[in-house]
C-alpha atoms as a PDB file:
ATOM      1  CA  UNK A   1       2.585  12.827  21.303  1.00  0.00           C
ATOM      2  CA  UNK A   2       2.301  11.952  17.360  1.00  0.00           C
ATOM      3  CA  UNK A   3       5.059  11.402  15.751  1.00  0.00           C
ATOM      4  CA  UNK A   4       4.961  10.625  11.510  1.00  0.00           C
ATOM      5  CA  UNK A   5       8.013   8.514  10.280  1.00  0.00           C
ATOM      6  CA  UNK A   6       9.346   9.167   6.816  1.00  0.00           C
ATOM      7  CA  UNK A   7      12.444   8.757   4.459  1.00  0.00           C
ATOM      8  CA  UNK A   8      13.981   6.695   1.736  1.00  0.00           C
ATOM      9  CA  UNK A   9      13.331   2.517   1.326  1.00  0.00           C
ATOM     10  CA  UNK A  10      15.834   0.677   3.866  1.00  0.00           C
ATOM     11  CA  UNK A  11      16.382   3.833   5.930  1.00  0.00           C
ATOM     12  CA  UNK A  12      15.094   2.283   9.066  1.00  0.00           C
ATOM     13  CA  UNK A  13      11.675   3.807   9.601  1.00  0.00           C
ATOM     14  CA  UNK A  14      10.055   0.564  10.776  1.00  0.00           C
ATOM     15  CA  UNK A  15      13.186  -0.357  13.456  1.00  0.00           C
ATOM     16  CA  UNK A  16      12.933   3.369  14.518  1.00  0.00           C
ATOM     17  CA  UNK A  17       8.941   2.980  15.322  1.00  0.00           C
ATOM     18  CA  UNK A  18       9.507  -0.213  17.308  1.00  0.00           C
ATOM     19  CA  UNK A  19      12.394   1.424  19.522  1.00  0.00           C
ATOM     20  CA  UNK A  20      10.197   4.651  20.069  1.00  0.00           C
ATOM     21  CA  UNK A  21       7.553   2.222  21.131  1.00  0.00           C
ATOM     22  CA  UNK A  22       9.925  -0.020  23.148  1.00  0.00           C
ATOM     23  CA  UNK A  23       8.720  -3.139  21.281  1.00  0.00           C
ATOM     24  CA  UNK A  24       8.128  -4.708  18.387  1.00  0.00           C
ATOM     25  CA  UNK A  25       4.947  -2.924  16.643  1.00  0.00           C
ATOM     26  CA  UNK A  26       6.261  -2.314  12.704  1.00  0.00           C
ATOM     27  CA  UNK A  27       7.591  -5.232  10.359  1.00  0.00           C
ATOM     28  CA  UNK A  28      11.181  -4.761   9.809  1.00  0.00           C
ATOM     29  CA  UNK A  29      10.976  -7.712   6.984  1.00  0.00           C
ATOM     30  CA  UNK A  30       8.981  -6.233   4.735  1.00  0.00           C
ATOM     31  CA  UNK A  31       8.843  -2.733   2.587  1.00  0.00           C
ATOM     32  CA  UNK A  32       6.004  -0.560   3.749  1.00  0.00           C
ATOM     33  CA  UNK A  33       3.465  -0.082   1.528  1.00  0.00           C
ATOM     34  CA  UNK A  34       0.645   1.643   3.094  1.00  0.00           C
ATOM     35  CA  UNK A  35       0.970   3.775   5.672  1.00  0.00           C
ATOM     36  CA  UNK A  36       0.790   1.957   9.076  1.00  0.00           C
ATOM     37  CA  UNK A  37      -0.288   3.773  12.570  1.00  0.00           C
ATOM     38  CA  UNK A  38       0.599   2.105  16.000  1.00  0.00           C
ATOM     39  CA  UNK A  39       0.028   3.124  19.606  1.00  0.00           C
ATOM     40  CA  UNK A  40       1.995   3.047  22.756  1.00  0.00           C
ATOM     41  CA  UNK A  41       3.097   4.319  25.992  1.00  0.00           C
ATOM     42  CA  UNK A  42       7.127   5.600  26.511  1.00  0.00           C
ATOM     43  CA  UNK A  43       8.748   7.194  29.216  1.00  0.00           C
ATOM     44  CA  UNK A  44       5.310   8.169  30.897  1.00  0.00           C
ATOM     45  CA  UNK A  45       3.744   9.566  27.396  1.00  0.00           C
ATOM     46  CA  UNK A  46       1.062   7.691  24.878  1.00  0.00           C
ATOM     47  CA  UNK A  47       2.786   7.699  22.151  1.00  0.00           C
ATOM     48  CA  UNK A  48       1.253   7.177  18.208  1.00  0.00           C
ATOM     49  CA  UNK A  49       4.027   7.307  15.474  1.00  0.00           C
ATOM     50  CA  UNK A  50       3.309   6.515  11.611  1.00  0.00           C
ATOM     51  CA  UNK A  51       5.107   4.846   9.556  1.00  0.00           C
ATOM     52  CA  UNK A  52       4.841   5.939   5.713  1.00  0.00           C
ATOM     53  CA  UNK A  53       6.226   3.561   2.391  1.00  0.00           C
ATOM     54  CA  UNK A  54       9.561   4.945   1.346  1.00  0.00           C
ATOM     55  CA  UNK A  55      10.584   6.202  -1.521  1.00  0.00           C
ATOM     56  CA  UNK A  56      13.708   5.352  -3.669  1.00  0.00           C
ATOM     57  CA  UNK A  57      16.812   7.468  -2.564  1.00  0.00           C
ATOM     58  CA  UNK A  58      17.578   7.927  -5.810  1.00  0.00           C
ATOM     59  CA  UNK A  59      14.505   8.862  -7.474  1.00  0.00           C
ATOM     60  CA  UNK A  60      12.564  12.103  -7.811  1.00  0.00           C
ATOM     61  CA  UNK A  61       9.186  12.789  -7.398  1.00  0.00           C
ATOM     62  CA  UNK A  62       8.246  12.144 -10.623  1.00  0.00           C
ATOM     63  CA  UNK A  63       9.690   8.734 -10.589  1.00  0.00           C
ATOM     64  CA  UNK A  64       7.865   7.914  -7.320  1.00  0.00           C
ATOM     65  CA  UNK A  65       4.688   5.942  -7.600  1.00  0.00           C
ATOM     66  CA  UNK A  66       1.690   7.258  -7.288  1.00  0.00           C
ATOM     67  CA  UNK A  67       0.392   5.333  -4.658  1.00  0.00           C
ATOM     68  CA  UNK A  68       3.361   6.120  -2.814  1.00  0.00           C
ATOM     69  CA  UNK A  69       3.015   9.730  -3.372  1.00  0.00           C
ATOM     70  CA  UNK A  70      -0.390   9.238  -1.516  1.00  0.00           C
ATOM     71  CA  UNK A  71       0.466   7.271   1.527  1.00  0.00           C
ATOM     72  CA  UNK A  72       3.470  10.251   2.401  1.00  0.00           C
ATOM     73  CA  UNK A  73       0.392  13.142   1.997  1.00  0.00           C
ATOM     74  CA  UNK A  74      -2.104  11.017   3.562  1.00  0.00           C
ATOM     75  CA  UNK A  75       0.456  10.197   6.642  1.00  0.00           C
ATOM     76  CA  UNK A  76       0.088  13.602   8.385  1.00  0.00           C
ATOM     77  CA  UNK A  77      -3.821  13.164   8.464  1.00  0.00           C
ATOM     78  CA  UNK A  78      -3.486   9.651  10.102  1.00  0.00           C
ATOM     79  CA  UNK A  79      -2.699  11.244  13.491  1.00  0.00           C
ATOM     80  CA  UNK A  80      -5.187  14.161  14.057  1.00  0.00           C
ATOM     81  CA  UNK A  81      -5.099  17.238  14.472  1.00  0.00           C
ATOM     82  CA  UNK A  82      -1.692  16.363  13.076  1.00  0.00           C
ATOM     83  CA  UNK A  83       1.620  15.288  14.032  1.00  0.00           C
ATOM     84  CA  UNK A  84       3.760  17.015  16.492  1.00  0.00           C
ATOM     85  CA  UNK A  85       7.227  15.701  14.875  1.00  0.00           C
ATOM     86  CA  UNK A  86       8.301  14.092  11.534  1.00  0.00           C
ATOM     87  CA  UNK A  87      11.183  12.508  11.624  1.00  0.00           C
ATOM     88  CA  UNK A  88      13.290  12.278   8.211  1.00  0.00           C
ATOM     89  CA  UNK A  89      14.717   9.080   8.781  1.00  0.00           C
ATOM     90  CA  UNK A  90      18.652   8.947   7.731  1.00  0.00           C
ATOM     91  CA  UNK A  91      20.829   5.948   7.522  1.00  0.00           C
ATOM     92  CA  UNK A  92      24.505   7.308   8.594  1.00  0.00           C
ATOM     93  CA  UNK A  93      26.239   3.943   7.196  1.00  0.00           C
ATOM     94  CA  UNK A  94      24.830   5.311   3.674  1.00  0.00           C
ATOM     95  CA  UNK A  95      26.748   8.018   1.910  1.00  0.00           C
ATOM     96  CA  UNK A  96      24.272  10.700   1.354  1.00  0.00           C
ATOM     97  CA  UNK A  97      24.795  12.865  -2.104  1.00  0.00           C
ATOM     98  CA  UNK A  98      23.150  15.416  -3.873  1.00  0.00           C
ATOM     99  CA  UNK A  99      20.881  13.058  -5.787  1.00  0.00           C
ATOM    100  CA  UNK A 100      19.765  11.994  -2.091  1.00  0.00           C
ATOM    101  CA  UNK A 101      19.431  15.418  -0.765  1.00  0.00           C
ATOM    102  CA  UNK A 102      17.111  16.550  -4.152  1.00  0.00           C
ATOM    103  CA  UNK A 103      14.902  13.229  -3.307  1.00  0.00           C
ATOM    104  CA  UNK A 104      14.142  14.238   0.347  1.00  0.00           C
ATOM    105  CA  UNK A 105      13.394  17.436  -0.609  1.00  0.00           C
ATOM    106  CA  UNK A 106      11.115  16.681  -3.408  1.00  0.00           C
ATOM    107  CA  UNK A 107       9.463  14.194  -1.141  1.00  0.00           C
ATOM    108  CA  UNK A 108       9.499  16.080   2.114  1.00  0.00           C
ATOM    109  CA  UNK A 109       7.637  19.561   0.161  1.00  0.00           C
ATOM    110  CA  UNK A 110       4.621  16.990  -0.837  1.00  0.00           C
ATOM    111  CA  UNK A 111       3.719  18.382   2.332  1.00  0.00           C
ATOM    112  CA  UNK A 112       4.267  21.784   1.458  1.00  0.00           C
ATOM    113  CA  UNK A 113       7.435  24.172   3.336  1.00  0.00           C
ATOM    114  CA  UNK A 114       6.037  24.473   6.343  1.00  0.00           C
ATOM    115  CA  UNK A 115       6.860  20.504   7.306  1.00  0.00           C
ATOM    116  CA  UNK A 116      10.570  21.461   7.732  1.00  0.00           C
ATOM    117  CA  UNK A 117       9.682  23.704  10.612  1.00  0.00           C
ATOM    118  CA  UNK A 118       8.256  20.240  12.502  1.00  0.00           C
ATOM    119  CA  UNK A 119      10.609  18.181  11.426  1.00  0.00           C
ATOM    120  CA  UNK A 120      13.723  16.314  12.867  1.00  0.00           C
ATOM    121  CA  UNK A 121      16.430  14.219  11.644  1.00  0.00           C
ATOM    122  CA  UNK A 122      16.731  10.923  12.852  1.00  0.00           C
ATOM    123  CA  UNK A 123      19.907   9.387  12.159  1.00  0.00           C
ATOM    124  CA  UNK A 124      20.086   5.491  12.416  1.00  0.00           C
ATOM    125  CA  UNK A 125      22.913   2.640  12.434  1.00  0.00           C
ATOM    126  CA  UNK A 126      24.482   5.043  15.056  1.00  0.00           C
ATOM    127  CA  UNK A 127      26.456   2.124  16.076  1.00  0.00           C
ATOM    128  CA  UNK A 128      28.407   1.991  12.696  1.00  0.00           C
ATOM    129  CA  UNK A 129      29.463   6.009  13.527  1.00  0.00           C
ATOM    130  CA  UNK A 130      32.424   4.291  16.253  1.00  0.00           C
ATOM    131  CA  UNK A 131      34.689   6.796  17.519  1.00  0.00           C
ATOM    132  CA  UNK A 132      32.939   9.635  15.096  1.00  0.00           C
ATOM    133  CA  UNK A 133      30.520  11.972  16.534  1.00  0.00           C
ATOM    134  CA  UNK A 134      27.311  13.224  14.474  1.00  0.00           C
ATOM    135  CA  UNK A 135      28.819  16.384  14.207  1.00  0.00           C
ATOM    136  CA  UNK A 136      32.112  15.058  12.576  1.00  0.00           C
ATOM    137  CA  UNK A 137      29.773  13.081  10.204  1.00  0.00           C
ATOM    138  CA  UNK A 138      27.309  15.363   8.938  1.00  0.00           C
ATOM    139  CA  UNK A 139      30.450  17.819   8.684  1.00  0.00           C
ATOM    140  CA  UNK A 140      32.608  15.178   6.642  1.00  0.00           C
ATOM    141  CA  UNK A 141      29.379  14.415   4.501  1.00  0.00           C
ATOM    142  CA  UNK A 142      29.445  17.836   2.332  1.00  0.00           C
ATOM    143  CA  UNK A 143      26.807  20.443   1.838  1.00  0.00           C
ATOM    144  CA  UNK A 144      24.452  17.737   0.699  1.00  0.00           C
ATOM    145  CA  UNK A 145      23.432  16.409   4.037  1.00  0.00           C
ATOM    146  CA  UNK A 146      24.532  19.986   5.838  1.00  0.00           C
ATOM    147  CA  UNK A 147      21.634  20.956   3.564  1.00  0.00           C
ATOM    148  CA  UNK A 148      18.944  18.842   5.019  1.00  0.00           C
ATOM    149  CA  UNK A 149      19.898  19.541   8.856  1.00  0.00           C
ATOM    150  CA  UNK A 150      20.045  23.505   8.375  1.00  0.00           C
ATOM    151  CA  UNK A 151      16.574  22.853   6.683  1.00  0.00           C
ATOM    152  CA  UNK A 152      15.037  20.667  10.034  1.00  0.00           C
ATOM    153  CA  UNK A 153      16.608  23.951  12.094  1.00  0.00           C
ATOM    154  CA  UNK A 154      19.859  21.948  13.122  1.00  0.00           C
ATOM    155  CA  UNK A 155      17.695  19.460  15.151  1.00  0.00           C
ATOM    156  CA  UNK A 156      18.733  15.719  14.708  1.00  0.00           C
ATOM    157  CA  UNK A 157      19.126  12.829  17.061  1.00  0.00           C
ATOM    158  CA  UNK A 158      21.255   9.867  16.510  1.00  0.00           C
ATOM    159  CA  UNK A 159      19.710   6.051  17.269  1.00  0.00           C
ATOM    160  CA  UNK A 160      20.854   2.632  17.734  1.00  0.00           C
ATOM    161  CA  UNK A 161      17.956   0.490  16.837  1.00  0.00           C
ATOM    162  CA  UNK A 162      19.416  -2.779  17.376  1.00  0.00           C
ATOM    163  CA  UNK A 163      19.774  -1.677  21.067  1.00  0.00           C
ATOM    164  CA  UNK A 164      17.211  -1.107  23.805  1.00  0.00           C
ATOM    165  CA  UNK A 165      18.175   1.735  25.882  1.00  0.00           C
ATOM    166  CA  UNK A 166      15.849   3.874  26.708  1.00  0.00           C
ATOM    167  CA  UNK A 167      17.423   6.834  27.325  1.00  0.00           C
ATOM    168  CA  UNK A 168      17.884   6.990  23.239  1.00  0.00           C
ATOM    169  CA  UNK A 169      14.306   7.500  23.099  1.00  0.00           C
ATOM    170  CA  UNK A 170      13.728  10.082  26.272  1.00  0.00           C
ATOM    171  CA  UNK A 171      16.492  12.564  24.909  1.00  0.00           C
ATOM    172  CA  UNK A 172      14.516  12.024  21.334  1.00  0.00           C
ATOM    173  CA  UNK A 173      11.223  13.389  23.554  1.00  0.00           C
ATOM    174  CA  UNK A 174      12.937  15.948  24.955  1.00  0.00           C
ATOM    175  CA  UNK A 175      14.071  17.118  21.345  1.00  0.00           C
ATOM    176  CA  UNK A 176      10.276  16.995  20.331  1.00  0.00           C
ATOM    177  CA  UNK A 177       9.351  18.780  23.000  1.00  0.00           C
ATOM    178  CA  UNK A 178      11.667  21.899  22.363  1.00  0.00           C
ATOM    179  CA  UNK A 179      10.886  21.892  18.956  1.00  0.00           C
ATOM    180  CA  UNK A 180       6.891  22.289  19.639  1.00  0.00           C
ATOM    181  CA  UNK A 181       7.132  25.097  22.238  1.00  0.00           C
ATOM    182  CA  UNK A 182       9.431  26.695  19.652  1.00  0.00           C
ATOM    183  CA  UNK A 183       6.299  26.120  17.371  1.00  0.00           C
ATOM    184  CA  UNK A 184       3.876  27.525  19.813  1.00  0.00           C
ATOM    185  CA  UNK A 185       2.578  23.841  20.496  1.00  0.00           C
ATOM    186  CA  UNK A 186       0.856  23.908  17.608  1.00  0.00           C
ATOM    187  CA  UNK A 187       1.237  20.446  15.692  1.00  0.00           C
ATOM    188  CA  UNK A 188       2.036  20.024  11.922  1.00  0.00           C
ATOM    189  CA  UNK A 189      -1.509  21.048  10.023  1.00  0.00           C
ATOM    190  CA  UNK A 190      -2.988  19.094   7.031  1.00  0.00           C
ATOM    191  CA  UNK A 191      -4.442  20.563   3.987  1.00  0.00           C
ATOM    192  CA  UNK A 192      -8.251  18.982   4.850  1.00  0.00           C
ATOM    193  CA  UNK A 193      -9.805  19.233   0.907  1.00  0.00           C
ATOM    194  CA  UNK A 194      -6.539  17.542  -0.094  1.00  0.00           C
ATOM    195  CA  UNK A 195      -6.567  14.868   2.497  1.00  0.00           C
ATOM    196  CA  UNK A 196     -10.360  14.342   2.090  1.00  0.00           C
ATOM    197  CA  UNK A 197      -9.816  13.530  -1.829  1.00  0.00           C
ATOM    198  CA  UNK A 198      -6.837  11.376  -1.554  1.00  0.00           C
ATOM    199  CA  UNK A 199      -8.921   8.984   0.861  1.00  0.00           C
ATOM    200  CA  UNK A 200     -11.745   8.938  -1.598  1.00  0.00           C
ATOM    201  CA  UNK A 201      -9.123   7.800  -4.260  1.00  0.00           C
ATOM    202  CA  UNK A 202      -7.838   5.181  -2.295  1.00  0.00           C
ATOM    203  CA  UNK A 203     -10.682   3.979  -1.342  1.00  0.00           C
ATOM    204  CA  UNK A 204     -11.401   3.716  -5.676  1.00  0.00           C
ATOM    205  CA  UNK A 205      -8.198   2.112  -5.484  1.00  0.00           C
ATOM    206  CA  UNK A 206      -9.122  -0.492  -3.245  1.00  0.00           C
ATOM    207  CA  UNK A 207     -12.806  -0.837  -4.731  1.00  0.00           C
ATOM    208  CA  UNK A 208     -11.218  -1.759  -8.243  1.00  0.00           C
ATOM    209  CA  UNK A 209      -8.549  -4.242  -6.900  1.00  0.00           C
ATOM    210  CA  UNK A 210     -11.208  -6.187  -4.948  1.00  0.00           C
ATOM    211  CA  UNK A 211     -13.453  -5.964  -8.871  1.00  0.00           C
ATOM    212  CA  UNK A 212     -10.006  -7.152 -10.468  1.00  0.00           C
ATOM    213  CA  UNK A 213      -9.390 -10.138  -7.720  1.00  0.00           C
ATOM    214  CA  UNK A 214     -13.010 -11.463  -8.393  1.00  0.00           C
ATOM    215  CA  UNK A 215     -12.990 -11.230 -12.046  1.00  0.00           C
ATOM    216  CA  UNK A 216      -9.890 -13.246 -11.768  1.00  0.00           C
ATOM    217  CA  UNK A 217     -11.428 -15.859  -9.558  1.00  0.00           C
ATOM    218  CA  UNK A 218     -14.802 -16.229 -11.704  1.00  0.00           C
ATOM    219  CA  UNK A 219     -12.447 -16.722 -14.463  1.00  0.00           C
ATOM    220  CA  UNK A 220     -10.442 -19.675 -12.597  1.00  0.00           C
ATOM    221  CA  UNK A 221     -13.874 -21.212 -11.812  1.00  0.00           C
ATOM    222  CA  UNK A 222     -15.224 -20.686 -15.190  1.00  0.00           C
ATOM    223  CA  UNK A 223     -12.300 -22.902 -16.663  1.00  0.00           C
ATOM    224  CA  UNK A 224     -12.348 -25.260 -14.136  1.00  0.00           C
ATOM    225  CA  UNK A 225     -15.908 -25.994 -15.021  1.00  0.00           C
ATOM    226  CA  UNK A 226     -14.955 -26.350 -18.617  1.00  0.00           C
ATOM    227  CA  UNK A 227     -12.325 -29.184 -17.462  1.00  0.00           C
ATOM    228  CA  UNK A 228     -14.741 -30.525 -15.460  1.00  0.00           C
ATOM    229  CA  UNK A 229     -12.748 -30.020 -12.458  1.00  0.00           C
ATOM    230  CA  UNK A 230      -8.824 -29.411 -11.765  1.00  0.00           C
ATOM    231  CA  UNK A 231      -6.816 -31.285 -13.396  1.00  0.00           C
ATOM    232  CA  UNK A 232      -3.939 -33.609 -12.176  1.00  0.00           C
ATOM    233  CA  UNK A 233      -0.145 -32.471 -13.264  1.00  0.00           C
ATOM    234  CA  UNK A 234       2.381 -35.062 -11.866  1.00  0.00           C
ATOM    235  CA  UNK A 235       5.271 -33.006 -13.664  1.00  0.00           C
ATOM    236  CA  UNK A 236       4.853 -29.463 -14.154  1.00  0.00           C
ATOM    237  CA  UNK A 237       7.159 -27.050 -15.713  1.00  0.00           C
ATOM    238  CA  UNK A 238       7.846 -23.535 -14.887  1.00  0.00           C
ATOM    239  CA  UNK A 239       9.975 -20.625 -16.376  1.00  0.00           C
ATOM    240  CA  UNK A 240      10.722 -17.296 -14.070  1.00  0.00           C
ATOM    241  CA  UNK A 241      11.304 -14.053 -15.759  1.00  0.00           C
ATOM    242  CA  UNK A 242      11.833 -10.908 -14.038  1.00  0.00           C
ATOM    243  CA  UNK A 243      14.367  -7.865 -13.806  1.00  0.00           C
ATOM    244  CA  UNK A 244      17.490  -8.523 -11.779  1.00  0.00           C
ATOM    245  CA  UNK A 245      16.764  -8.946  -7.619  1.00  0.00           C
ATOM    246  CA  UNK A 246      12.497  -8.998  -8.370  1.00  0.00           C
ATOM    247  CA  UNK A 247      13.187 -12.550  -6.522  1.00  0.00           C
ATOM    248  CA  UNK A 248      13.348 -14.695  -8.876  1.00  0.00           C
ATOM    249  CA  UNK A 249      16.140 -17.761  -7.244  1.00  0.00           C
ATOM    250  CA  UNK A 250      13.550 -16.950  -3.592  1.00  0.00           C
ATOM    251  CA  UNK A 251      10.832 -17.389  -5.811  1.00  0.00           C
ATOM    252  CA  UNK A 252      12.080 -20.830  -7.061  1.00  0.00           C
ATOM    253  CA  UNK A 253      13.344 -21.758  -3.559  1.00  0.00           C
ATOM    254  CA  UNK A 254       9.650 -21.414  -2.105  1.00  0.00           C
ATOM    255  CA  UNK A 255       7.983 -23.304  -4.802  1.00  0.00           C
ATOM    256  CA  UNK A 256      10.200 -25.624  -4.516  1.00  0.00           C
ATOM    257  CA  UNK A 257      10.371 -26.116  -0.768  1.00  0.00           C
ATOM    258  CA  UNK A 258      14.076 -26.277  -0.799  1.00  0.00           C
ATOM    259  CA  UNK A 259      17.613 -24.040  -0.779  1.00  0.00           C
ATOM    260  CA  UNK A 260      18.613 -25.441  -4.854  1.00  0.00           C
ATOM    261  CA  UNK A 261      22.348 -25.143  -4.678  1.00  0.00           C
ATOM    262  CA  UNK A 262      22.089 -23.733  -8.301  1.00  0.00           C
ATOM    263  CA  UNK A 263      20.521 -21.227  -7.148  1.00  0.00           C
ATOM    264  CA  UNK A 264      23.017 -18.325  -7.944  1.00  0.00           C
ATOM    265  CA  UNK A 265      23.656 -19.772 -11.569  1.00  0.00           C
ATOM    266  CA  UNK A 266      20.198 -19.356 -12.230  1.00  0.00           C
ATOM    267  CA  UNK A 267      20.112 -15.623 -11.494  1.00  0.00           C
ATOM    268  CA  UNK A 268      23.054 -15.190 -13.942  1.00  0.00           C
ATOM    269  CA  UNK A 269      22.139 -17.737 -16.676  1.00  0.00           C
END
């Protein structure tokens, strides 16, 4: 079975790879930003699910990076013939709005219409529903998220990542499953002229950055020829700039090698 993982940034795509796979395969600590494949065996099946970057819940298409834009076309063609589920990863602790519904379908129809007739919601943070069924929620939500399920066919599952239970995972299969034979079995095609040229470009992409990161280091060596060597700086001074939350106070932290108690007056300073 191949399943291709996408949504918004902090939706919990990577935690929802590692409990399909029943272990820990995707880095939950860092934003995704390549597509990343893994392979596995659950419930008696091999298993490869996808994981493509994010994009901003509250941006549009247009206000997606490029590279991004890539990675979610080139996702489908990382699993061929293609997948036979995406799952539109959902974060139920997050209020979902119209903004949010325009940005999943912007992003979703990079694929084209037809993904939304292989595709499933999966809900996450399940625990933080309580008492409330998924029902009650997507009902109490508004037409903005009623929206996105009637698109997927009114097919969504509900996951606790931060458990284990399998059983989570087999009903999830079992929802696959139905959906394919309602497709005939056949698995989510790729447009093969578009995937073939968005390869090519990243693979420009990745030709220049390796040019950039040696022109860089023949310029470091070029200048430390010129001071005949590296020089020694007992007390060395830096300044951090940034927007708000690039990192900055971190930033400081790790060069430092220490928590700075100031810390928090920095970032407002």
């Amino acid at each position: 079975m191949r399943i291709v993982l996408l949504g918004n940034r902090a939706a919990g795509k990577s935690s929802s790879g590692n409990t399909i796979l029943g272990r820990e395969e995707f880095d939950t600590s860092e934003r995704t930003a390549e597509c990343v494949k893994r392979n596995g065996e659950t419930a008696g099946k091999n298993i490869t699910v996808v994981e493509a970057p994010g994009w901003c819940k509250d941006c549009t298409v247009e206000q997606t990076p490029e590279r991004d834009i890539r990675e979610i076309v080139l996702s489908v063609s990382l699993c061929p013939p293609g997948p036979h589920a995406i799952l539109l990863v959902i974060n139920v602790s997050h209020t979902f709005t119209e903004t949010h519904r325009r940005a999943v379908q912007e992003h979703m129809e990079l694929l084209g219409e037809r993904v939304w007739s292989h595709t499933i919601v999966l809900f996450t943070w399940g625990i933080w529903l309580g008492d409330t069924t998924i029902e009650q929620h997507i009902e109490s939500e508004g037409e903005a998220l009623q929206w996105v399920v009637e698109k997927c066919g009114n097919r969504y599952h509900v996951v606790e990542n931060e458990k284990s239970e399998g059983g989570q995972v087999t009903e999830l299969l079992e929802k696959i499953e139905e959906m394919v034979a309602g497709n005939r079995g056949y698995p989510f095609d790729i447009n093969i002229n578009l995937s073939e040229k968005l390869h090519e470009n990243k693979k420009k992409d990745v030709k220049r950055a390796t040019k950039r990161h040696m022109k860089v280091q023949k310029k470091r060596q070029s200048l430390r020829s010129l001071a005949g060597g590296v020089p020694h700086i007992s007390d060395m001074k830096i300044v951090l700039l940034g927007n708000q939350f690039a990192g900055k106070s971190s930033s400081g932290n790790t060069i430092l090698g220490r928590e700075d108690p100031m810390q928090y007056s920095w970032s407002f300073m």
